[in-house]
PDB file of N, CA and C in Angstrom:
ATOM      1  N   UNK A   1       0.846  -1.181   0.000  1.00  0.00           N
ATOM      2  CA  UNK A   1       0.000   0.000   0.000  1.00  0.00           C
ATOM      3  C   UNK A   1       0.891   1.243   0.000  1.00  0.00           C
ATOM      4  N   UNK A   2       0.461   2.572  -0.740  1.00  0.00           N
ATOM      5  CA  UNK A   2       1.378   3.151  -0.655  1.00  0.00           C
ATOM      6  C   UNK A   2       1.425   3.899   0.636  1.00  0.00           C
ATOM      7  N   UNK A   3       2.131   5.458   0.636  1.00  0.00           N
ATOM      8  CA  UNK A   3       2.472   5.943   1.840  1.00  0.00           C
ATOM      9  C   UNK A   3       2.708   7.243   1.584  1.00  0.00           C
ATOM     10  N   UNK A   4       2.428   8.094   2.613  1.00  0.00           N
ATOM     11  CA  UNK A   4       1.924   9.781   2.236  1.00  0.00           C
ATOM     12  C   UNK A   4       3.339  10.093   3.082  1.00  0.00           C
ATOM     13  N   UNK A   5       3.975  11.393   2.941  1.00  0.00           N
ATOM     14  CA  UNK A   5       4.157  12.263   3.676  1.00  0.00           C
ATOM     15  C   UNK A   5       3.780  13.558   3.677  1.00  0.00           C
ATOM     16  N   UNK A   6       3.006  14.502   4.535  1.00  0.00           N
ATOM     17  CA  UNK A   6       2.659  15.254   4.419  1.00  0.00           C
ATOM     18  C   UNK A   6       3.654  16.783   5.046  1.00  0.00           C
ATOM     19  N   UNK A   7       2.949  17.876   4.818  1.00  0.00           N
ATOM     20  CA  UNK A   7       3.796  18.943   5.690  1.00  0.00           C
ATOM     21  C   UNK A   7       3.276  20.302   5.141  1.00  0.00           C
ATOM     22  N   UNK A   8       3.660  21.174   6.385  1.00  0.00           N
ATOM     23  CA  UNK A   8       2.960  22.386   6.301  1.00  0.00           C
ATOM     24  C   UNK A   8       4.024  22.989   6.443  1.00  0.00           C
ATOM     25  N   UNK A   9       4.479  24.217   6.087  1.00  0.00           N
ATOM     26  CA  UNK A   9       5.419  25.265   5.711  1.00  0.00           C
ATOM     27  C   UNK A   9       4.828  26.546   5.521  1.00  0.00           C
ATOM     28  N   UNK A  10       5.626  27.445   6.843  1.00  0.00           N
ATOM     29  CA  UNK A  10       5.488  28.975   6.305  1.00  0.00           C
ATOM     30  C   UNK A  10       6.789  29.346   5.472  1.00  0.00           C
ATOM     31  N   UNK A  11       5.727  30.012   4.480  1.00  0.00           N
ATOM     32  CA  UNK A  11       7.185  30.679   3.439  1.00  0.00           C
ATOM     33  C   UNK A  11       7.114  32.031   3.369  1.00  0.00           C
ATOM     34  N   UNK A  12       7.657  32.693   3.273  1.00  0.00           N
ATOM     35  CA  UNK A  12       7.583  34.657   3.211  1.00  0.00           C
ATOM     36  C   UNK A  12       7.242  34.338   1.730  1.00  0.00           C
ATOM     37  N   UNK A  13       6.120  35.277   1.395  1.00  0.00           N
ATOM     38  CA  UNK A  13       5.621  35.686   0.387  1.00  0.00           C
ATOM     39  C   UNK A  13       6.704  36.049  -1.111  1.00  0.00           C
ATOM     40  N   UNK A  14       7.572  36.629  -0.391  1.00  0.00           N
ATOM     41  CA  UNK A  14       8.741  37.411  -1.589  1.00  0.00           C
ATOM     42  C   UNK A  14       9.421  36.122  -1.601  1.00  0.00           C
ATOM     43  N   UNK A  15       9.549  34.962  -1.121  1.00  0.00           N
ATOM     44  CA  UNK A  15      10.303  33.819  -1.488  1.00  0.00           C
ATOM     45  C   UNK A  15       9.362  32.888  -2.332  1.00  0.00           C
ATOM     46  N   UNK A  16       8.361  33.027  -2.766  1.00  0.00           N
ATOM     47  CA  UNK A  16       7.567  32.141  -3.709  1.00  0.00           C
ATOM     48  C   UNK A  16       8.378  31.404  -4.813  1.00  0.00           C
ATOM     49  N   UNK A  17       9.123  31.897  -5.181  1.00  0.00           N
ATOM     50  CA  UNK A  17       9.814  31.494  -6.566  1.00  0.00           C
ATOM     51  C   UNK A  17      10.968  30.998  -6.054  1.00  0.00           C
ATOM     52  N   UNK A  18      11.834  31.212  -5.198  1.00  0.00           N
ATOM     53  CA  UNK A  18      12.798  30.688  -4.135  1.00  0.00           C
ATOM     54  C   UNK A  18      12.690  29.146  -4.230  1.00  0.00           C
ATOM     55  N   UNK A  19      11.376  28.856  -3.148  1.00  0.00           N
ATOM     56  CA  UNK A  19      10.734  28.168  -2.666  1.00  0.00           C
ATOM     57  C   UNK A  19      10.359  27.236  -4.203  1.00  0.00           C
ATOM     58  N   UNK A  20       9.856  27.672  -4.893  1.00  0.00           N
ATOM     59  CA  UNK A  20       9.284  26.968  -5.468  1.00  0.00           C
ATOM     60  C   UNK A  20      10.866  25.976  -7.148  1.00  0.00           C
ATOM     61  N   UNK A  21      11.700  26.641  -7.075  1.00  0.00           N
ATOM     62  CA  UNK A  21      13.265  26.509  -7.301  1.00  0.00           C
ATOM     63  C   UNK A  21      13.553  24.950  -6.271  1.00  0.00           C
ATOM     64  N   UNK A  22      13.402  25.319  -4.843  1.00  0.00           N
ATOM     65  CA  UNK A  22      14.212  24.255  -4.162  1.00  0.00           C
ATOM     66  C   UNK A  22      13.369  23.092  -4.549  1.00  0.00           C
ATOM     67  N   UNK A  23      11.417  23.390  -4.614  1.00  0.00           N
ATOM     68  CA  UNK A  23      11.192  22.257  -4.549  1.00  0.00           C
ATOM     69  C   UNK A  23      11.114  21.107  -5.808  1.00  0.00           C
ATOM     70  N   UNK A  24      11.480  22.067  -7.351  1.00  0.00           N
ATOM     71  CA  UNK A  24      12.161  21.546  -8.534  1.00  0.00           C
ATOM     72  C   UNK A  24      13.126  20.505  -7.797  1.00  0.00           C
ATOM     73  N   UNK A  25      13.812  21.463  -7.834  1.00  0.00           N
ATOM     74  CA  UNK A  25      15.562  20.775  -7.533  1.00  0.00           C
ATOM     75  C   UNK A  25      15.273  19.336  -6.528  1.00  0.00           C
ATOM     76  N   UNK A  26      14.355  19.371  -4.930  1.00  0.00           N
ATOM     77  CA  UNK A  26      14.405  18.697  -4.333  1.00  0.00           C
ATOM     78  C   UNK A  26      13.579  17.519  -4.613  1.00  0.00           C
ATOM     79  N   UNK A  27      12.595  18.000  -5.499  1.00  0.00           N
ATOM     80  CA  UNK A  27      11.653  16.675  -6.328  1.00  0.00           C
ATOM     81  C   UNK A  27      12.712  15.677  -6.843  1.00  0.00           C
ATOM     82  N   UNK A  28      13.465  16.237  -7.560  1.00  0.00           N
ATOM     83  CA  UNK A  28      14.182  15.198  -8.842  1.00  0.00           C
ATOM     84  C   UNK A  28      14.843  14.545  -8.162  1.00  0.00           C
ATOM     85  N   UNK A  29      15.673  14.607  -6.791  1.00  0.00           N
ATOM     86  CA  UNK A  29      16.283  14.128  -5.791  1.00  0.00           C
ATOM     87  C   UNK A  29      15.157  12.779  -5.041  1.00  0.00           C
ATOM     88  N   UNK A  30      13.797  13.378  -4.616  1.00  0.00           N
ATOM     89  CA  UNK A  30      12.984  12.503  -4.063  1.00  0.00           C
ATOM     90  C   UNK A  30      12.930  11.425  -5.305  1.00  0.00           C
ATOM     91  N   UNK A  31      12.634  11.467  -6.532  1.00  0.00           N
ATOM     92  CA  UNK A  31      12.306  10.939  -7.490  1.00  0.00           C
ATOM     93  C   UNK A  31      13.138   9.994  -7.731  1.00  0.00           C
ATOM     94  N   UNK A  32      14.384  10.391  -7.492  1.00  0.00           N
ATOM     95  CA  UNK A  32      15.690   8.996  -7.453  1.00  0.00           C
ATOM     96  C   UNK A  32      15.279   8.104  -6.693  1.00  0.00           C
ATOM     97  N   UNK A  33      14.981   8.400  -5.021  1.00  0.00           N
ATOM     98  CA  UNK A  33      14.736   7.668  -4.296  1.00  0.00           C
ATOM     99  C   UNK A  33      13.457   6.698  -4.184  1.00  0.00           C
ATOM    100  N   UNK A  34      12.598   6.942  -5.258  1.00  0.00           N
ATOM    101  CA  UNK A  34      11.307   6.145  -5.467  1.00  0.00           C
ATOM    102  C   UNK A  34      10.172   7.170  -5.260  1.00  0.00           C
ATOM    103  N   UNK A  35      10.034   8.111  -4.925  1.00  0.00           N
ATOM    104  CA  UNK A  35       8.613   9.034  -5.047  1.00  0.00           C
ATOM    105  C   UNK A  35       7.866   8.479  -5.965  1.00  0.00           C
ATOM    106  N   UNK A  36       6.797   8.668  -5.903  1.00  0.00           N
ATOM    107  CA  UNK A  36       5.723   8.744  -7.307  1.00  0.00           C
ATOM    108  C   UNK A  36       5.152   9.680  -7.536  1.00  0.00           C
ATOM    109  N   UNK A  37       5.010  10.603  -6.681  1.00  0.00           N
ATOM    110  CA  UNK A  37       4.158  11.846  -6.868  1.00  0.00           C
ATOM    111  C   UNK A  37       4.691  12.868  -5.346  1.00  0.00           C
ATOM    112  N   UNK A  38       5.130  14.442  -6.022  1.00  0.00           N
ATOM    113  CA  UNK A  38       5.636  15.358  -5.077  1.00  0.00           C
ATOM    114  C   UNK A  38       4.402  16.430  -5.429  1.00  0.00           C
ATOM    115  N   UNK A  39       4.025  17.093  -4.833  1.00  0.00           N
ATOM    116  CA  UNK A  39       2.453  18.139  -4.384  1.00  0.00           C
ATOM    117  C   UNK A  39       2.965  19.749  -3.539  1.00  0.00           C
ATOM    118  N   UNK A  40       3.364  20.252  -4.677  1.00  0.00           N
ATOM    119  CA  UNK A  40       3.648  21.423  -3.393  1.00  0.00           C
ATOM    120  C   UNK A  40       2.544  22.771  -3.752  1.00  0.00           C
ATOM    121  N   UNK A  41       1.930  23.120  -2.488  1.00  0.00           N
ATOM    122  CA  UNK A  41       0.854  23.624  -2.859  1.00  0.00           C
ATOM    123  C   UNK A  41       0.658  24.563  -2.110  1.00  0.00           C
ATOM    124  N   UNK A  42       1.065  25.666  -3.261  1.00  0.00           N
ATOM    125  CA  UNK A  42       1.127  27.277  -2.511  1.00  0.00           C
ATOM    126  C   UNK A  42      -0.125  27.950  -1.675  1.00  0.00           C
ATOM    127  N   UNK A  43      -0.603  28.254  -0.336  1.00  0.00           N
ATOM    128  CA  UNK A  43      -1.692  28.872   0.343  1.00  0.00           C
ATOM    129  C   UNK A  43      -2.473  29.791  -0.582  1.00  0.00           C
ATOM    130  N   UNK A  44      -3.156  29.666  -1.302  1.00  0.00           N
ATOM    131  CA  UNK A  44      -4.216  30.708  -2.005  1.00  0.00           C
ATOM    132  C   UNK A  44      -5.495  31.269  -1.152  1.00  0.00           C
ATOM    133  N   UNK A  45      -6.292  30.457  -0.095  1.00  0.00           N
ATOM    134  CA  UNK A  45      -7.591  30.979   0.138  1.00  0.00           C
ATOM    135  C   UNK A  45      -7.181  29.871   1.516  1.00  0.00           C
ATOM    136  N   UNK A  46      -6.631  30.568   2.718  1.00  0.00           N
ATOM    137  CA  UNK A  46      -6.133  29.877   4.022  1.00  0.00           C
ATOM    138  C   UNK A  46      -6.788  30.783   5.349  1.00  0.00           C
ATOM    139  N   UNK A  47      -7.954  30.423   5.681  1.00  0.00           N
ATOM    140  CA  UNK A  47      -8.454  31.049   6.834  1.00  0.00           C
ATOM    141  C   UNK A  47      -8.360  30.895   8.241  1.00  0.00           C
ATOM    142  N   UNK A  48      -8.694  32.270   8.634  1.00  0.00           N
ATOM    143  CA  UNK A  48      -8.757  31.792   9.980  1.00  0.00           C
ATOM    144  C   UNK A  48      -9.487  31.258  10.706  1.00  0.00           C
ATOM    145  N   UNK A  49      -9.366  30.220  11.611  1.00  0.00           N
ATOM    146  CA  UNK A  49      -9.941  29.419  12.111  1.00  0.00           C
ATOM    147  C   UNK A  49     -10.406  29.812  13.725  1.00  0.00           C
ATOM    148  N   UNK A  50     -11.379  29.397  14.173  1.00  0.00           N
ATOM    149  CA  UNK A  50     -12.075  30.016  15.610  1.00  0.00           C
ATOM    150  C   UNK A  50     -11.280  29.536  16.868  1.00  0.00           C
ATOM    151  N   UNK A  51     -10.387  27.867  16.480  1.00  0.00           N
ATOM    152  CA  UNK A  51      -9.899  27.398  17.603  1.00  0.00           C
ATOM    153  C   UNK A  51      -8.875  27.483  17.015  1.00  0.00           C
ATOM    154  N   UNK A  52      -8.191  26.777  15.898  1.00  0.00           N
ATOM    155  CA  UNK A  52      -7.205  26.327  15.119  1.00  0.00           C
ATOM    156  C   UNK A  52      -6.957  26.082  13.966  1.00  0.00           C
ATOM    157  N   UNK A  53      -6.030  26.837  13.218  1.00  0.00           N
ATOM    158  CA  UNK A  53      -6.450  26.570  11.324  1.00  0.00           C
ATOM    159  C   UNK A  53      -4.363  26.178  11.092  1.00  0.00           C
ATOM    160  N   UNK A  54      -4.489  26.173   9.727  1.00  0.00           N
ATOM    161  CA  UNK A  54      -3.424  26.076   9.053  1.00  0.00           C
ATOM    162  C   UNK A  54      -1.781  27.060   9.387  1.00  0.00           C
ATOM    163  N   UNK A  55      -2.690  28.564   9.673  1.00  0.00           N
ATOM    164  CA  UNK A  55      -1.540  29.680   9.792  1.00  0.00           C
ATOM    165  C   UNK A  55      -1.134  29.561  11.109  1.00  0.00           C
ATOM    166  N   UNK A  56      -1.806  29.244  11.768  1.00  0.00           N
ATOM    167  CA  UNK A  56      -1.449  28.977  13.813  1.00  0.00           C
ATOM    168  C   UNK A  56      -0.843  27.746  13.840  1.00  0.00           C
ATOM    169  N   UNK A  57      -0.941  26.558  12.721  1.00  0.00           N
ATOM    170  CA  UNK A  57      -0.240  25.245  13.032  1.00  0.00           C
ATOM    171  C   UNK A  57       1.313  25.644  12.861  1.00  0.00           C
ATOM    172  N   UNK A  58       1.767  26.782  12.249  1.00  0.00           N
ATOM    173  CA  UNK A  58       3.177  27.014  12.185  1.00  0.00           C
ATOM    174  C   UNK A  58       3.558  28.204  12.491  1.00  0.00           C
ATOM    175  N   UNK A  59       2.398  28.575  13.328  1.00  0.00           N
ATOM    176  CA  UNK A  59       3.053  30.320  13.325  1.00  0.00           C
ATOM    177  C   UNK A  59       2.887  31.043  12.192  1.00  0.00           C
ATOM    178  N   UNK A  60       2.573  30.894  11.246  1.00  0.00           N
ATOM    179  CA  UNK A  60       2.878  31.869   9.993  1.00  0.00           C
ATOM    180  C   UNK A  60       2.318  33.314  10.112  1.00  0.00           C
ATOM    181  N   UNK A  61       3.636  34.103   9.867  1.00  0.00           N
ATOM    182  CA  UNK A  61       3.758  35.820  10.400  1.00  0.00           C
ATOM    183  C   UNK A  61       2.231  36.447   9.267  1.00  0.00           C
ATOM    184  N   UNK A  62       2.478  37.473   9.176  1.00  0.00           N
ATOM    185  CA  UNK A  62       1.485  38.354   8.458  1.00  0.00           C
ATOM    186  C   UNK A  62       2.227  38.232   6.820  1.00  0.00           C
ATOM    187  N   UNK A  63       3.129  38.480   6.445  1.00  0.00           N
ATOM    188  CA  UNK A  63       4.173  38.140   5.234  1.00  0.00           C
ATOM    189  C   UNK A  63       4.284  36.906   4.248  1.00  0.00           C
ATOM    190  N   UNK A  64       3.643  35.779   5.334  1.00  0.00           N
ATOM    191  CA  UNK A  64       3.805  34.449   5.040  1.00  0.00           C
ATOM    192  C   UNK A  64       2.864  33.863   4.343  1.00  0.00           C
ATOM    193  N   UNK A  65       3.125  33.208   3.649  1.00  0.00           N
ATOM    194  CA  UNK A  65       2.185  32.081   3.147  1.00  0.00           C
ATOM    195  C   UNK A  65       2.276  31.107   3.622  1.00  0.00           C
ATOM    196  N   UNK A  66       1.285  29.432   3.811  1.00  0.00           N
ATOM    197  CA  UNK A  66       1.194  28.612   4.081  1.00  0.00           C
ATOM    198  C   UNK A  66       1.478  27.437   3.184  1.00  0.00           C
ATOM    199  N   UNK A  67       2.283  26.882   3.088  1.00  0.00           N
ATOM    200  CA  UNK A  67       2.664  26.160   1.819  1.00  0.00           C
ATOM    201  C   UNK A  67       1.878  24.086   2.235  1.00  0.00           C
ATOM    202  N   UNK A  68       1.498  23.625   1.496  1.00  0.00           N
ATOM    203  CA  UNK A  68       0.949  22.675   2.209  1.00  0.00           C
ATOM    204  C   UNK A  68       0.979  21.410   1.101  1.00  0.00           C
ATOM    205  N   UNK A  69       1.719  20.560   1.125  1.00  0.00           N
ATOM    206  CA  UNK A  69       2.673  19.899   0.554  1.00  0.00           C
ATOM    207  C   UNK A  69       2.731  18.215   0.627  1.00  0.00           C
ATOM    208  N   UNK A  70       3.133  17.628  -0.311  1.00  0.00           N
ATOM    209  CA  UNK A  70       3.104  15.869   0.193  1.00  0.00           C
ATOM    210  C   UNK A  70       3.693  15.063  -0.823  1.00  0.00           C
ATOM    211  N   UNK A  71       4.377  14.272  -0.337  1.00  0.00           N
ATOM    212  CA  UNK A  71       5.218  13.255  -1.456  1.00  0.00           C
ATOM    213  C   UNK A  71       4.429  11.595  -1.048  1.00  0.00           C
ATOM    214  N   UNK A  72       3.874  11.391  -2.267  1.00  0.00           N
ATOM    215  CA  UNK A  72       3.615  10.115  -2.197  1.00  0.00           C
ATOM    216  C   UNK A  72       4.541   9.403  -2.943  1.00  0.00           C
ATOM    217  N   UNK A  73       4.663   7.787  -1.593  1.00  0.00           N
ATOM    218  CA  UNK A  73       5.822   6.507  -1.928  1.00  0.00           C
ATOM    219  C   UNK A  73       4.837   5.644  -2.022  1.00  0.00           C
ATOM    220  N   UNK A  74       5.786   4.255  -2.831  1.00  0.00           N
ATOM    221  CA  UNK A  74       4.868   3.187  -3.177  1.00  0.00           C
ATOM    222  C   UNK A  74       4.570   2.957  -1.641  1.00  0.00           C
ATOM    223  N   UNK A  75       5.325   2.938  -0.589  1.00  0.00           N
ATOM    224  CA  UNK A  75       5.219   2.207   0.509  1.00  0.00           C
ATOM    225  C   UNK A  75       6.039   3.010   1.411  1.00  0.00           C
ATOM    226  N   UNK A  76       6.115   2.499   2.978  1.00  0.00           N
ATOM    227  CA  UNK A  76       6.727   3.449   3.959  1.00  0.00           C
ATOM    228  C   UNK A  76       8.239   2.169   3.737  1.00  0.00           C
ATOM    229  N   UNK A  77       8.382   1.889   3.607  1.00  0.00           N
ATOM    230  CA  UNK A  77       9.936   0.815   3.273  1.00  0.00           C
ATOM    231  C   UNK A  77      10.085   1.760   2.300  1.00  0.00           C
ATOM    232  N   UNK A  78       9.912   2.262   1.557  1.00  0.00           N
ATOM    233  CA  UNK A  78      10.891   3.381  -0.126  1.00  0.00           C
ATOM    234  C   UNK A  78      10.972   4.342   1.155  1.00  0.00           C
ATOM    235  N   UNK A  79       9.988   5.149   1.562  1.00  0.00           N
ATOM    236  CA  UNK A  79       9.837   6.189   2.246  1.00  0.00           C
ATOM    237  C   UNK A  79      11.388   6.305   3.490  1.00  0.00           C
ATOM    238  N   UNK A  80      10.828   5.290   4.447  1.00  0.00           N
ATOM    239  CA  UNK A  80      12.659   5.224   5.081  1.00  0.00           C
ATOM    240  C   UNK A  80      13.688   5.097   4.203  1.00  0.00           C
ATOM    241  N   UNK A  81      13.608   4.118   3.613  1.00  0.00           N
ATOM    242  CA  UNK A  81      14.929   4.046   2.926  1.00  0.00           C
ATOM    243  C   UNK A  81      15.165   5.826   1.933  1.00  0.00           C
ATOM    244  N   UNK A  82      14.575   6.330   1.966  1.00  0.00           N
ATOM    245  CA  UNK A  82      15.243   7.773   1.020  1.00  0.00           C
ATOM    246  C   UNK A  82      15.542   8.835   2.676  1.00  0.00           C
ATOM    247  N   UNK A  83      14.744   8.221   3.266  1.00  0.00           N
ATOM    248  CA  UNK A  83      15.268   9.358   4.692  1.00  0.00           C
ATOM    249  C   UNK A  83      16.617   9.097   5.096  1.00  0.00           C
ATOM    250  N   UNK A  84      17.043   7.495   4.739  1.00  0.00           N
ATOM    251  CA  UNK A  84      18.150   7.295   5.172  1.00  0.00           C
ATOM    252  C   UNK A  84      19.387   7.808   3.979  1.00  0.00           C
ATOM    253  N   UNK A  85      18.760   7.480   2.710  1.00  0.00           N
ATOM    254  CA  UNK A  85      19.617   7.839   1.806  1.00  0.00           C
ATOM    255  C   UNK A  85      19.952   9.453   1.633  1.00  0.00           C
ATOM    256  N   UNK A  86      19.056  10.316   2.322  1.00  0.00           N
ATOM    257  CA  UNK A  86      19.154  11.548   2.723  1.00  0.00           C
ATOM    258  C   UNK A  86      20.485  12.231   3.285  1.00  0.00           C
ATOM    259  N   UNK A  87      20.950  11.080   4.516  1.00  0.00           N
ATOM    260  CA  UNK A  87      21.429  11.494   5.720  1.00  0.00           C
ATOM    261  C   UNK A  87      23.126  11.396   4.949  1.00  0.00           C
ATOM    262  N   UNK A  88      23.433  10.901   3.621  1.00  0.00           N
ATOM    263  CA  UNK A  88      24.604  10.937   3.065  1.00  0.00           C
ATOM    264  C   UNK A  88      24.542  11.292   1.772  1.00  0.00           C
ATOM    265  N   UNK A  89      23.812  11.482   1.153  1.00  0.00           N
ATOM    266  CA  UNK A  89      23.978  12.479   0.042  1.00  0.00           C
ATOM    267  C   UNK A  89      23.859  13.440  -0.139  1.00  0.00           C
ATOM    268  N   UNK A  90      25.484  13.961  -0.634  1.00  0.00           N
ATOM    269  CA  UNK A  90      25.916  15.100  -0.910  1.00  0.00           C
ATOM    270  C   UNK A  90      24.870  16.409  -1.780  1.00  0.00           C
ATOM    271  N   UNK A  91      24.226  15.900  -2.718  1.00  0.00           N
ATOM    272  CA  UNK A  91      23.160  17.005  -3.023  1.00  0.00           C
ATOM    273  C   UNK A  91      22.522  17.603  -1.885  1.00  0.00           C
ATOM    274  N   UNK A  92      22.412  17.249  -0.926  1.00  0.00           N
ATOM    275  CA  UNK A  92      21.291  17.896  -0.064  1.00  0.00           C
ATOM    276  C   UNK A  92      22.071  18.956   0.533  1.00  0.00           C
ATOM    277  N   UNK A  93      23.442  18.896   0.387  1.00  0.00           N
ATOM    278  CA  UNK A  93      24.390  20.231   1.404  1.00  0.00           C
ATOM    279  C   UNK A  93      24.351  21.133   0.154  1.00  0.00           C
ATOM    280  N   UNK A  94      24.652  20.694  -0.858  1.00  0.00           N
ATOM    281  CA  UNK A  94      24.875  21.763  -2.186  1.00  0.00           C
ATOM    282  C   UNK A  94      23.588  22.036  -2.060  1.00  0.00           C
ATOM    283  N   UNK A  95      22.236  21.919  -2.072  1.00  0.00           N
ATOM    284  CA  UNK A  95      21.063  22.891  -1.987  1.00  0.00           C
ATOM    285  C   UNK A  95      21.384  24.143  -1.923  1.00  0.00           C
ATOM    286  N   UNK A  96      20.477  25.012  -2.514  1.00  0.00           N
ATOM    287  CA  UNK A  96      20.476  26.258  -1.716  1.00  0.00           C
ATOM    288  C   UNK A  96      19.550  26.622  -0.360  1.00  0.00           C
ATOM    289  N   UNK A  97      19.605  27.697   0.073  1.00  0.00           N
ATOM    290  CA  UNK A  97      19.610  27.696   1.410  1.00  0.00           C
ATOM    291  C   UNK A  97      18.094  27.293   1.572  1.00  0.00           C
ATOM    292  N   UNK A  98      16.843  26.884   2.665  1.00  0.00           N
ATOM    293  CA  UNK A  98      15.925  27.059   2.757  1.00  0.00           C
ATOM    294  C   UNK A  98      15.736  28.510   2.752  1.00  0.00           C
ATOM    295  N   UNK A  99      14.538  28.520   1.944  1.00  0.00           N
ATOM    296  CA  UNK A  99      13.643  29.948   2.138  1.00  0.00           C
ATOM    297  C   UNK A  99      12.578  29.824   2.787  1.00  0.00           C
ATOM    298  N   UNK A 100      12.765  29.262   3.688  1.00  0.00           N
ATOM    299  CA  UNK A 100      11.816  29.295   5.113  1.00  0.00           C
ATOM    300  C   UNK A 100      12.128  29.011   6.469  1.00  0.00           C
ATOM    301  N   UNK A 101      11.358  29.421   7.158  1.00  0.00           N
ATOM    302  CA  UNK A 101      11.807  28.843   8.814  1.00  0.00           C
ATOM    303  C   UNK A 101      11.380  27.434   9.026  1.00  0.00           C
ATOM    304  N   UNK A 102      12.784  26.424   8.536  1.00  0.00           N
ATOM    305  CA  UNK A 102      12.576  25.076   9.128  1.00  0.00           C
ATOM    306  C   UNK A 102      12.258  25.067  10.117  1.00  0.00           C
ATOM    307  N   UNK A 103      12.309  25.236  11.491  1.00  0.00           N
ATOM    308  CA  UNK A 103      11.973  25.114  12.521  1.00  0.00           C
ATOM    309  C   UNK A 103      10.475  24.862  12.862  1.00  0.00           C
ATOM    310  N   UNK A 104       9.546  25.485  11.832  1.00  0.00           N
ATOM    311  CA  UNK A 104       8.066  25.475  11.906  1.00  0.00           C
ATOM    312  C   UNK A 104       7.584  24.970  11.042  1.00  0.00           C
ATOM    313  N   UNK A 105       8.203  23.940  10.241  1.00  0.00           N
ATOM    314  CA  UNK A 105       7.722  23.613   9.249  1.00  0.00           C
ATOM    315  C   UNK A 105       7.192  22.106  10.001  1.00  0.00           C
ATOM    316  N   UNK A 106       5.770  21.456   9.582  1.00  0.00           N
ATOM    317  CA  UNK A 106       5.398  20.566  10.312  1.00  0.00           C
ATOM    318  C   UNK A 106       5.661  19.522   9.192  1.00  0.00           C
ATOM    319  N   UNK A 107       5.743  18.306   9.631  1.00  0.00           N
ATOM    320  CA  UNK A 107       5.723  16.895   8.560  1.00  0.00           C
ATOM    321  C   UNK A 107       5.496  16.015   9.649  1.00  0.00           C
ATOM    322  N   UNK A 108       4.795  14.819   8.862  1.00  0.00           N
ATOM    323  CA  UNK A 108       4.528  13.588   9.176  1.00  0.00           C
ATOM    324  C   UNK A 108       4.208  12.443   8.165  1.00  0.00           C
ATOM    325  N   UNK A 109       4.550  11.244   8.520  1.00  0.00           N
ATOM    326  CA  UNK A 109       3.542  10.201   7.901  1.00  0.00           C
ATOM    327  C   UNK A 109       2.283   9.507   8.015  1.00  0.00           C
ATOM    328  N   UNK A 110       1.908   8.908   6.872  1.00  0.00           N
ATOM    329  CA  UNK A 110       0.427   8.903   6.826  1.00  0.00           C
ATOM    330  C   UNK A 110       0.025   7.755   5.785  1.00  0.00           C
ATOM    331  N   UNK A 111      -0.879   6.469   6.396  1.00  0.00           N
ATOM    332  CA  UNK A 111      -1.035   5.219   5.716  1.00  0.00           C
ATOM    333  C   UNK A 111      -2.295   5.775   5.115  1.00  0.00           C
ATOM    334  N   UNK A 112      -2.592   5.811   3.897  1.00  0.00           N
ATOM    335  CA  UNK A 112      -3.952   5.859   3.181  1.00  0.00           C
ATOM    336  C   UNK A 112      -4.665   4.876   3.700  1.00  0.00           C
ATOM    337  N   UNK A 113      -6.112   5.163   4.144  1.00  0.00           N
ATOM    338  CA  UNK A 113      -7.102   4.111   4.904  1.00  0.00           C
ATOM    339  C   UNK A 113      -8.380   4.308   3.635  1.00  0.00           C
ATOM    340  N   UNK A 114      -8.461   5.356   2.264  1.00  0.00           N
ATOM    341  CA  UNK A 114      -9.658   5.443   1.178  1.00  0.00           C
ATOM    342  C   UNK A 114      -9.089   6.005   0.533  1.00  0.00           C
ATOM    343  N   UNK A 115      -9.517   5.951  -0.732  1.00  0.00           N
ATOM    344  CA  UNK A 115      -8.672   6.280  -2.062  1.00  0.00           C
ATOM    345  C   UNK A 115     -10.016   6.473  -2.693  1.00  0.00           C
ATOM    346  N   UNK A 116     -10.024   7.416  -3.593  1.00  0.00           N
ATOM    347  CA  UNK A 116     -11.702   7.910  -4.389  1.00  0.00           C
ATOM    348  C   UNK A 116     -10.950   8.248  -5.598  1.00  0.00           C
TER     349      UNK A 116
END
């Protein structure tokens, strides 16, 4: 079955094209490692919420956009194995810099339980 990773990212507005550069570059990298599908999906219409929405899950300033994002693997076995293949390949230091505050950027994994 396959296997999601998901993630939420504030990006400063004036880094759109930045941002959207690394995640070229960082697709073709996932894509070695077995991806099937990378989703990066710029905040267009992101509200506020009464208890809790999208812009409070990361802090995102007044400047920011909400970037909201996901790489689907055949399976969570491809999925580790590229986290690990991560942790020594050299492309990932040659990147250019993040254009965002890693620190608030949320991710997780996620087993598909319906498919439509």
């Amino acid at each position: 079955m396959s296997y999601v990773q998901g993630f939420l990212i504030p990006v400063p507005r004036k880094n759109k094209e930045a941002y959207r550069e690394m995640a070229e570059l960082s697709g073709t990298v996932f894509k070695e490692y077995g991806a099937l599908r990378i989703v990066e999906c710029w905040g267009d219409s992101v509200p506020d919420g009464k208890v809790t929405d999208f812009k409070r899950a990361v802090k995102a300033q007044d400047d920011e956009a909400v970037v909201f994002s996901w790489i689907e693997w055949p399976d969570k076995a491809t999925c580790d194995a590229a986290a690990q293949r991560m942790e020594s390949d050299p492309r990932w230091k040659e990147m250019p810099e993040m254009p965002f505050d890693g620190m608030r950027m949320i991710w997780a994994g996620f087993e598909p339980i319906f498919e439509s």
